[in-house]
C-alpha atoms as a PDB file:
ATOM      1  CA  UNK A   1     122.388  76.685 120.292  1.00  0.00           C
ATOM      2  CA  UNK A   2     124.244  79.542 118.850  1.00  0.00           C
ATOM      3  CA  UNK A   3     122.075  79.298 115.622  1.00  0.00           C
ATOM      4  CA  UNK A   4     119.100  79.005 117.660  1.00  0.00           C
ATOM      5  CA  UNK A   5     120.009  82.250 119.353  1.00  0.00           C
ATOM      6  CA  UNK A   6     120.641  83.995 116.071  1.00  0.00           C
ATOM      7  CA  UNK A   7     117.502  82.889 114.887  1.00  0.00           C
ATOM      8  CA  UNK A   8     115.731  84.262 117.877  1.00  0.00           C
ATOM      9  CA  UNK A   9     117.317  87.393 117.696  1.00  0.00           C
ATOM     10  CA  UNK A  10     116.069  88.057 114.011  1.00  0.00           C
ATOM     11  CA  UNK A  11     112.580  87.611 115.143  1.00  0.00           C
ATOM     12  CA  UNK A  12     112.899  90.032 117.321  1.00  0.00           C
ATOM     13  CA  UNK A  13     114.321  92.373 114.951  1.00  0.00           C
ATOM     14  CA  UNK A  14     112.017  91.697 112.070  1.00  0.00           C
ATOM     15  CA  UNK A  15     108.657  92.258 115.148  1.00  0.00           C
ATOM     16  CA  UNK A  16     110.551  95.509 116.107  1.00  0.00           C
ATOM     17  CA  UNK A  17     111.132  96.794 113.063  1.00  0.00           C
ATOM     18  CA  UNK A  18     107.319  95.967 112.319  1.00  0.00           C
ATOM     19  CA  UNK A  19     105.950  97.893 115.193  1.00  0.00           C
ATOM     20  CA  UNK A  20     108.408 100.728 114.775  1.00  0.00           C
ATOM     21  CA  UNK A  21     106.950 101.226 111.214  1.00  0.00           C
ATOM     22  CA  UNK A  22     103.426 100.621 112.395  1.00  0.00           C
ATOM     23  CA  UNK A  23     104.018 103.350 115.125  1.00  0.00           C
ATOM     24  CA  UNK A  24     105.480 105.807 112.970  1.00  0.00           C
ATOM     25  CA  UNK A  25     102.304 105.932 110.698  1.00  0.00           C
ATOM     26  CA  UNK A  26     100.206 105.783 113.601  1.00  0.00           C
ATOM     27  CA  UNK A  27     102.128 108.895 115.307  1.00  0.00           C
ATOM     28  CA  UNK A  28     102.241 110.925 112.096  1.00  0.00           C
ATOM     29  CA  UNK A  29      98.504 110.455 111.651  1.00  0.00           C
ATOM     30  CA  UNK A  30      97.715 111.483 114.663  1.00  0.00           C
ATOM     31  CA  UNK A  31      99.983 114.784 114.385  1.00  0.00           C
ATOM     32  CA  UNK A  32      97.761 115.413 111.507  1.00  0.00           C
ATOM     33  CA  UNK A  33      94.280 115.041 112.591  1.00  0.00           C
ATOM     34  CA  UNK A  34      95.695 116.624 115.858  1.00  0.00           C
ATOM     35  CA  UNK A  35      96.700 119.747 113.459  1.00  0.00           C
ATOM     36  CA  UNK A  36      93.497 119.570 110.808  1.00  0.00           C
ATOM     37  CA  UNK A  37      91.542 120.028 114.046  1.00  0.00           C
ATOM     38  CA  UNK A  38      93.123 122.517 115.838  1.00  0.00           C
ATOM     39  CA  UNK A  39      92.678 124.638 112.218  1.00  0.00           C
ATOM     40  CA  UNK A  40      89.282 124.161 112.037  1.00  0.00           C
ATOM     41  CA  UNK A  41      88.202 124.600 116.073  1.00  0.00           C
ATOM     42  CA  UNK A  42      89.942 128.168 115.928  1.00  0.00           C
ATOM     43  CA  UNK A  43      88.560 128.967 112.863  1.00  0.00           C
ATOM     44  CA  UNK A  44      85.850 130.269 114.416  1.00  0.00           C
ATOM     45  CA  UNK A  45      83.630 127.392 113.701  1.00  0.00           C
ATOM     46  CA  UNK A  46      80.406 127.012 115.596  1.00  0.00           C
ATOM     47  CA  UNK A  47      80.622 124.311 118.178  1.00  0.00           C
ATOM     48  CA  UNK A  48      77.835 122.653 117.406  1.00  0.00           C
ATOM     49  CA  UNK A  49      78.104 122.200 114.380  1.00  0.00           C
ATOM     50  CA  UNK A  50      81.494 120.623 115.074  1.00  0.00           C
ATOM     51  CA  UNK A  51      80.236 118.820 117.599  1.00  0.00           C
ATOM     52  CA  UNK A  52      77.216 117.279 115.043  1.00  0.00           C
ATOM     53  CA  UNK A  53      79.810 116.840 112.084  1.00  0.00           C
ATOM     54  CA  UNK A  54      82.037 114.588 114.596  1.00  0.00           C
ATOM     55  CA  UNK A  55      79.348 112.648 116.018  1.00  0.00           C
ATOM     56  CA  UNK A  56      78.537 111.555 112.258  1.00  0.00           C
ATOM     57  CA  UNK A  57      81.869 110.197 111.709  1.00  0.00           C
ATOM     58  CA  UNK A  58      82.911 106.797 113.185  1.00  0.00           C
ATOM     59  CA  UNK A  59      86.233 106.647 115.354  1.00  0.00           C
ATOM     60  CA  UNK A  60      87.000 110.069 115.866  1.00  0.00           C
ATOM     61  CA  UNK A  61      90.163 111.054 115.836  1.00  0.00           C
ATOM     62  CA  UNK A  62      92.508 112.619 118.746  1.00  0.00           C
ATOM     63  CA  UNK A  63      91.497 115.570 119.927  1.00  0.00           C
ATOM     64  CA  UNK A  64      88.070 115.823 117.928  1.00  0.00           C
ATOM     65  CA  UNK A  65      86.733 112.709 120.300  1.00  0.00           C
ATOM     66  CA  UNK A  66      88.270 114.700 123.413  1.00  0.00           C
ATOM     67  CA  UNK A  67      86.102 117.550 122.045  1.00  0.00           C
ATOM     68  CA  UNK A  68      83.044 115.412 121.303  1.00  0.00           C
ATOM     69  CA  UNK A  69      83.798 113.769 124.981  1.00  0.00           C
ATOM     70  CA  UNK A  70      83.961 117.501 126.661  1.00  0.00           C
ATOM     71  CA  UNK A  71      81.245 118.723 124.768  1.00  0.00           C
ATOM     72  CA  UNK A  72      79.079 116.124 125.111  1.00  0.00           C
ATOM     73  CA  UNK A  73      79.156 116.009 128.544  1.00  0.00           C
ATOM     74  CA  UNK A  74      78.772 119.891 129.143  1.00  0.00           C
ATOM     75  CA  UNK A  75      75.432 119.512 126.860  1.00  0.00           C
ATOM     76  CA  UNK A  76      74.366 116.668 128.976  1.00  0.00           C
ATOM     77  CA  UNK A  77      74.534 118.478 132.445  1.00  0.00           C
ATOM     78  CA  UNK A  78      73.712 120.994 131.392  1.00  0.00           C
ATOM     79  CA  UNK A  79      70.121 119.780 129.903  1.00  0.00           C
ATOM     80  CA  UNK A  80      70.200 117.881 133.077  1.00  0.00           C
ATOM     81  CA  UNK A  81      70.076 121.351 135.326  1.00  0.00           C
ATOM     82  CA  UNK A  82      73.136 120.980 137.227  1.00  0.00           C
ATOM     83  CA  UNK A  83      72.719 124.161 139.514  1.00  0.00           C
ATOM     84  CA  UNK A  84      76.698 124.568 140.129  1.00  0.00           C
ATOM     85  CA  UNK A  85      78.938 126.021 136.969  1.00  0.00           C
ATOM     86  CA  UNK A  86      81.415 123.816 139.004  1.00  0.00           C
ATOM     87  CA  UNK A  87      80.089 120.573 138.779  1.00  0.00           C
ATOM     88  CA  UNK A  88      79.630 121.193 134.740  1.00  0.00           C
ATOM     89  CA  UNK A  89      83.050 121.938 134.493  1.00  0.00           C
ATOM     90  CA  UNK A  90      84.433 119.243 136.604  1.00  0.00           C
ATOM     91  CA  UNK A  91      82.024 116.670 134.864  1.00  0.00           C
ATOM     92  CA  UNK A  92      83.551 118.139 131.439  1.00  0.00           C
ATOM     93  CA  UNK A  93      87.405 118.432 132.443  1.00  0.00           C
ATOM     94  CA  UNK A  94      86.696 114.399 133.576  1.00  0.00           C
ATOM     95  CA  UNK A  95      84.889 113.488 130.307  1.00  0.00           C
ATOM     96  CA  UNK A  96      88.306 114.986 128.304  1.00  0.00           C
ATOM     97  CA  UNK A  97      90.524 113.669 130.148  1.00  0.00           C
ATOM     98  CA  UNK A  98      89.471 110.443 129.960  1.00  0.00           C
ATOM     99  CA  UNK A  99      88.848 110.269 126.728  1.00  0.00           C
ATOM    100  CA  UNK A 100      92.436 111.905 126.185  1.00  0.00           C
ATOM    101  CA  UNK A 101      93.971 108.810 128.677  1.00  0.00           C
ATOM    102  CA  UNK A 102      92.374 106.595 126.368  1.00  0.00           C
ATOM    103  CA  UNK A 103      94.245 108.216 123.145  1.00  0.00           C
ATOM    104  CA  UNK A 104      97.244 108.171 124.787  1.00  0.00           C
ATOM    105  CA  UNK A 105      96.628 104.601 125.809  1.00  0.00           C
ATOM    106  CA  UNK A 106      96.427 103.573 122.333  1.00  0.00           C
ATOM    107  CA  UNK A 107      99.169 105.642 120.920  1.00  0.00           C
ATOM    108  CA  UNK A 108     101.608 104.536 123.603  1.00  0.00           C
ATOM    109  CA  UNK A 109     100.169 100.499 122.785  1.00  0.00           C
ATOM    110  CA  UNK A 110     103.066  97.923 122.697  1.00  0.00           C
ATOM    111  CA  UNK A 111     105.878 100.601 122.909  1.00  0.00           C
ATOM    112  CA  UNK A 112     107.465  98.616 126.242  1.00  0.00           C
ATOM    113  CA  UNK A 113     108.104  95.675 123.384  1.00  0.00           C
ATOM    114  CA  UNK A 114     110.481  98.053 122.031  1.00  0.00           C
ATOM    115  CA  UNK A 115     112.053  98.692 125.231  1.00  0.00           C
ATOM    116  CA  UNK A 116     112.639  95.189 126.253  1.00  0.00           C
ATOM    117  CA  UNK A 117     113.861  93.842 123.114  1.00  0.00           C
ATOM    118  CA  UNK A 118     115.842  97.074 123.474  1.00  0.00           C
ATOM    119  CA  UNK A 119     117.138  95.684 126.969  1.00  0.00           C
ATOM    120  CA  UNK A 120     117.533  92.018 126.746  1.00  0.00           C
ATOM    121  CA  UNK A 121     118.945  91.872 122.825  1.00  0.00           C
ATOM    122  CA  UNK A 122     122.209  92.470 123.534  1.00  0.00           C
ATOM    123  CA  UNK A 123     122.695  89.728 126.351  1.00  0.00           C
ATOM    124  CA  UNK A 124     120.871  87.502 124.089  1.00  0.00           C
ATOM    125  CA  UNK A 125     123.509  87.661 121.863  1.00  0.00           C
ATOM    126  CA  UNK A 126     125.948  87.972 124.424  1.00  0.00           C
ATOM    127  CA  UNK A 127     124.756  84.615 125.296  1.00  0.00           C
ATOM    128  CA  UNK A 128     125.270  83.053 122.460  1.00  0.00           C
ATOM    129  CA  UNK A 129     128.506  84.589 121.911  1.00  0.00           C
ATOM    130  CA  UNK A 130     129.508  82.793 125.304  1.00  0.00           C
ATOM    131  CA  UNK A 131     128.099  79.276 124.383  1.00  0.00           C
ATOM    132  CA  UNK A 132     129.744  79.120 120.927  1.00  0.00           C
ATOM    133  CA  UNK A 133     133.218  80.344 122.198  1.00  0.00           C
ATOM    134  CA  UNK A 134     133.049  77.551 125.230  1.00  0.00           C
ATOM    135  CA  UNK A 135     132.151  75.107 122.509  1.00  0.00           C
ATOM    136  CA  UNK A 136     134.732  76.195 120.190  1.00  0.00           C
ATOM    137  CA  UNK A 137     137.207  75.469 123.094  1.00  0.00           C
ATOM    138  CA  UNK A 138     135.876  72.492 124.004  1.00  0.00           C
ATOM    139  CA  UNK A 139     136.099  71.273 120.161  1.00  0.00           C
ATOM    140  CA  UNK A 140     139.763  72.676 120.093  1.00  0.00           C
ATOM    141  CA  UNK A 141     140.882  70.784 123.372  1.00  0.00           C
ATOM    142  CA  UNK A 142     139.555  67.449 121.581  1.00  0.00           C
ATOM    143  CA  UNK A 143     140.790  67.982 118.190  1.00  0.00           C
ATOM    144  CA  UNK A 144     144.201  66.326 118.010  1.00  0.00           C
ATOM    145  CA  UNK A 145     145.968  69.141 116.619  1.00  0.00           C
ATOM    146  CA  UNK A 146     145.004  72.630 118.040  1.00  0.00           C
ATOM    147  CA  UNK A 147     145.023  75.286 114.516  1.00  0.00           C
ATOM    148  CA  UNK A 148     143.435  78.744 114.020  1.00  0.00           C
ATOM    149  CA  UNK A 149     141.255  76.822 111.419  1.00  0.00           C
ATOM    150  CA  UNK A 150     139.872  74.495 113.829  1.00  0.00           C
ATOM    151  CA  UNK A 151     138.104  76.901 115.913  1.00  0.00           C
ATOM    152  CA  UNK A 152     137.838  80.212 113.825  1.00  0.00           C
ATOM    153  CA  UNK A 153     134.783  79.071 112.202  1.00  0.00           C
ATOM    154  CA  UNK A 154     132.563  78.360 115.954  1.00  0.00           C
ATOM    155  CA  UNK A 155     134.328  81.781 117.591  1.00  0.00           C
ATOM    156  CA  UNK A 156     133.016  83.682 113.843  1.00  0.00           C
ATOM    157  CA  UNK A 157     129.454  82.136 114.155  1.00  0.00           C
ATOM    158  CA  UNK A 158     129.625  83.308 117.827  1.00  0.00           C
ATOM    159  CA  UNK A 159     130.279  86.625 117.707  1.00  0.00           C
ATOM    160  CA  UNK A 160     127.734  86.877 114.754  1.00  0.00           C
ATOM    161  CA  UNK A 161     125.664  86.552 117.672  1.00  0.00           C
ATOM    162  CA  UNK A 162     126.935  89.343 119.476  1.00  0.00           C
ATOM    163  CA  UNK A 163     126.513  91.694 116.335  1.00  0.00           C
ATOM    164  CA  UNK A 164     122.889  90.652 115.838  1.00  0.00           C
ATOM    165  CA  UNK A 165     121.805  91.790 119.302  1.00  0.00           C
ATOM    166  CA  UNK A 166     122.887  94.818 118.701  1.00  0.00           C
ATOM    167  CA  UNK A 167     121.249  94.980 115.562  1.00  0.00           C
ATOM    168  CA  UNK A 168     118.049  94.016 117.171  1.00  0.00           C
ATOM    169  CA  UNK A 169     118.459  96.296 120.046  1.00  0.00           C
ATOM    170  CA  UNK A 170     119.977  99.249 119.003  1.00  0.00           C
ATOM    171  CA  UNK A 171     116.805 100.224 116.801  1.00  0.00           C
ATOM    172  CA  UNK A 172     114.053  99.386 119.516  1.00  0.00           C
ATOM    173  CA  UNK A 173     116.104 101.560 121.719  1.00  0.00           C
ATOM    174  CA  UNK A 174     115.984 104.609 119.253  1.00  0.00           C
ATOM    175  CA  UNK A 175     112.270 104.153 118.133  1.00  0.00           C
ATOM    176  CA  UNK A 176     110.968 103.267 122.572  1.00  0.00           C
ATOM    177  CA  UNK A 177     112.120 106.980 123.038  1.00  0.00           C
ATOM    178  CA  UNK A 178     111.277 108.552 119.621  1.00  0.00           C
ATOM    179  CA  UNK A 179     107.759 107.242 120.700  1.00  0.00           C
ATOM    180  CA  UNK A 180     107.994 108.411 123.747  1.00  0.00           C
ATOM    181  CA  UNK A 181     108.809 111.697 123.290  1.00  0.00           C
ATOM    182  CA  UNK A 182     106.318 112.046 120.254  1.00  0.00           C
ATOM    183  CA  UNK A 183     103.309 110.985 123.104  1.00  0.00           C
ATOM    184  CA  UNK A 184     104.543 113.695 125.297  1.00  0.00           C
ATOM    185  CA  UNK A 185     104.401 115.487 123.205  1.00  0.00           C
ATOM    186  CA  UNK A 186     101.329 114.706 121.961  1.00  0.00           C
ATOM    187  CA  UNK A 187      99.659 114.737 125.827  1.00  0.00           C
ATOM    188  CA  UNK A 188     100.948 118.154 126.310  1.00  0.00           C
ATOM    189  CA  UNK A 189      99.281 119.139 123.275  1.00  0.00           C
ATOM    190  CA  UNK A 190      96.098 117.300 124.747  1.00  0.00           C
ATOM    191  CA  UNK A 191      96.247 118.870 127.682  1.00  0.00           C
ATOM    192  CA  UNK A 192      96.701 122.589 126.348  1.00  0.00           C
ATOM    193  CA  UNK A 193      93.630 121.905 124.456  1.00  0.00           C
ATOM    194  CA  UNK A 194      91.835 120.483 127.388  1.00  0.00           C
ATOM    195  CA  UNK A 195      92.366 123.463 129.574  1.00  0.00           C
ATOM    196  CA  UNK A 196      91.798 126.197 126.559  1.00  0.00           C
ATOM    197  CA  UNK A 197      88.226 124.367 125.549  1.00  0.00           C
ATOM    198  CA  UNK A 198      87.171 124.622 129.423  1.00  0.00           C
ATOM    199  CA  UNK A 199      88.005 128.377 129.582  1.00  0.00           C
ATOM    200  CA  UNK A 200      85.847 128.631 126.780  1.00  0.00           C
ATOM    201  CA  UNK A 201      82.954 126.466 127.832  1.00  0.00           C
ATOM    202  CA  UNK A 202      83.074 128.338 131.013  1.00  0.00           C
ATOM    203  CA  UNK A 203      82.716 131.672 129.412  1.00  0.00           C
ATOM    204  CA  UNK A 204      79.803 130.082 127.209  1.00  0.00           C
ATOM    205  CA  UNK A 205      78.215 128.607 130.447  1.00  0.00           C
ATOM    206  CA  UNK A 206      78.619 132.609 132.006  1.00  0.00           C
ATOM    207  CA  UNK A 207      77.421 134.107 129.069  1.00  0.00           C
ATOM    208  CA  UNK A 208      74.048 135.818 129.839  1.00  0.00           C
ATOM    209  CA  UNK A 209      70.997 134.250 128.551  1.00  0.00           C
ATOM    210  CA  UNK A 210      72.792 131.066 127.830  1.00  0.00           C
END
């Protein structure tokens, strides 16, 4: 039992430590598309054309599909003659936001795996620690002389199990809020963009003659 534990735990460990990698290129690359976009939007480029040169890529990134999302809806209402400046912008502000949940959806993907291998790790190997130690008694009470080397070898293997919890755990812990605080970070960014972009739609939608 206690090795079955043990070898429980170190799947665990081995899946963590595969999704905290996996996460940490997925966060960094989306910090840098986030960042390469935000360059070239306040550059001064022309929307459309930003808007033409996304919808030619596949899978746009972060906050170029919120853009694409936004801006494709404005277009769309507005081609479709909605009379209120209000309904374009709530129809755009839904469109991003949206698209934004759906970003965040995927960044934020499998993170609770973290958290309960985080959680449930340590009593795990708590566990195990328990069963090996009651079986090391057990052995020592029908052993017919009662040494240290009798039962040092089943209390050893037991709290082996102990340690490996927190091996598992201890990292899931760290990386469930590193994530976490990188996607809030992330959303805030979102949503500053979100609200910027709709000051500046409005202002295009205001703009006489457009």
């Amino acid at each position: 039992m206690v090795k079955l534990v043990m070898a429980g735990l170190m799947l665990l460990s081995v899946l963590s430590w595969g999704l905290i990698l996996q996460k940490m290129a997925l966060l960094r690359r989306a910090r840098r598309e986030a960042e390469a976009f935000e360059r070239n939007f306040w550059s001064g480029a022309d929307l459309n054309r930003l808007y033409e040169d996304a919808g030619r890529r596949d899978g746009a990134p972060g906050l170029e599909k919120i853009f694409t999302a936004g801006f494709g809806e404005f277009l769309k209402l507005r081609r479709q003659g909605a009379s209120a400046l209000s309904d374009v912008m709530d129809g755009t502000r839904r469109a991003m936001r949206a698209a934004a949940q759906r970003e965040l959806d995927e960044l934020d993907a499998h993170t609770s795996f973290l958290a309960t291998v985080g959680s449930v790790s340590p009593y795990i190997g708590l566990f195990g620690t328990v069963w090996g130690i009651m079986h090391a008694f057990i052995g020592l009470g029908n052993a017919g002389q009662a040494t240290l080397a009798t039962v040092a070898p089943g209390i050893a293997e037991a709290l082996i199990a102990t340690a490996i919890g927190l091996f598992a755990a201890i990292p899931a812990v760290v990386g469930y809020n590193r994530f976490s605080y990188d996607v809030d970070r992330l959303a805030t960014r979102f949503d500053t963009f979100m609200e910027e972009f709709s000051n500046i739609l409005q202002r295009l939608a205001t703009r006489p003659g457009a």
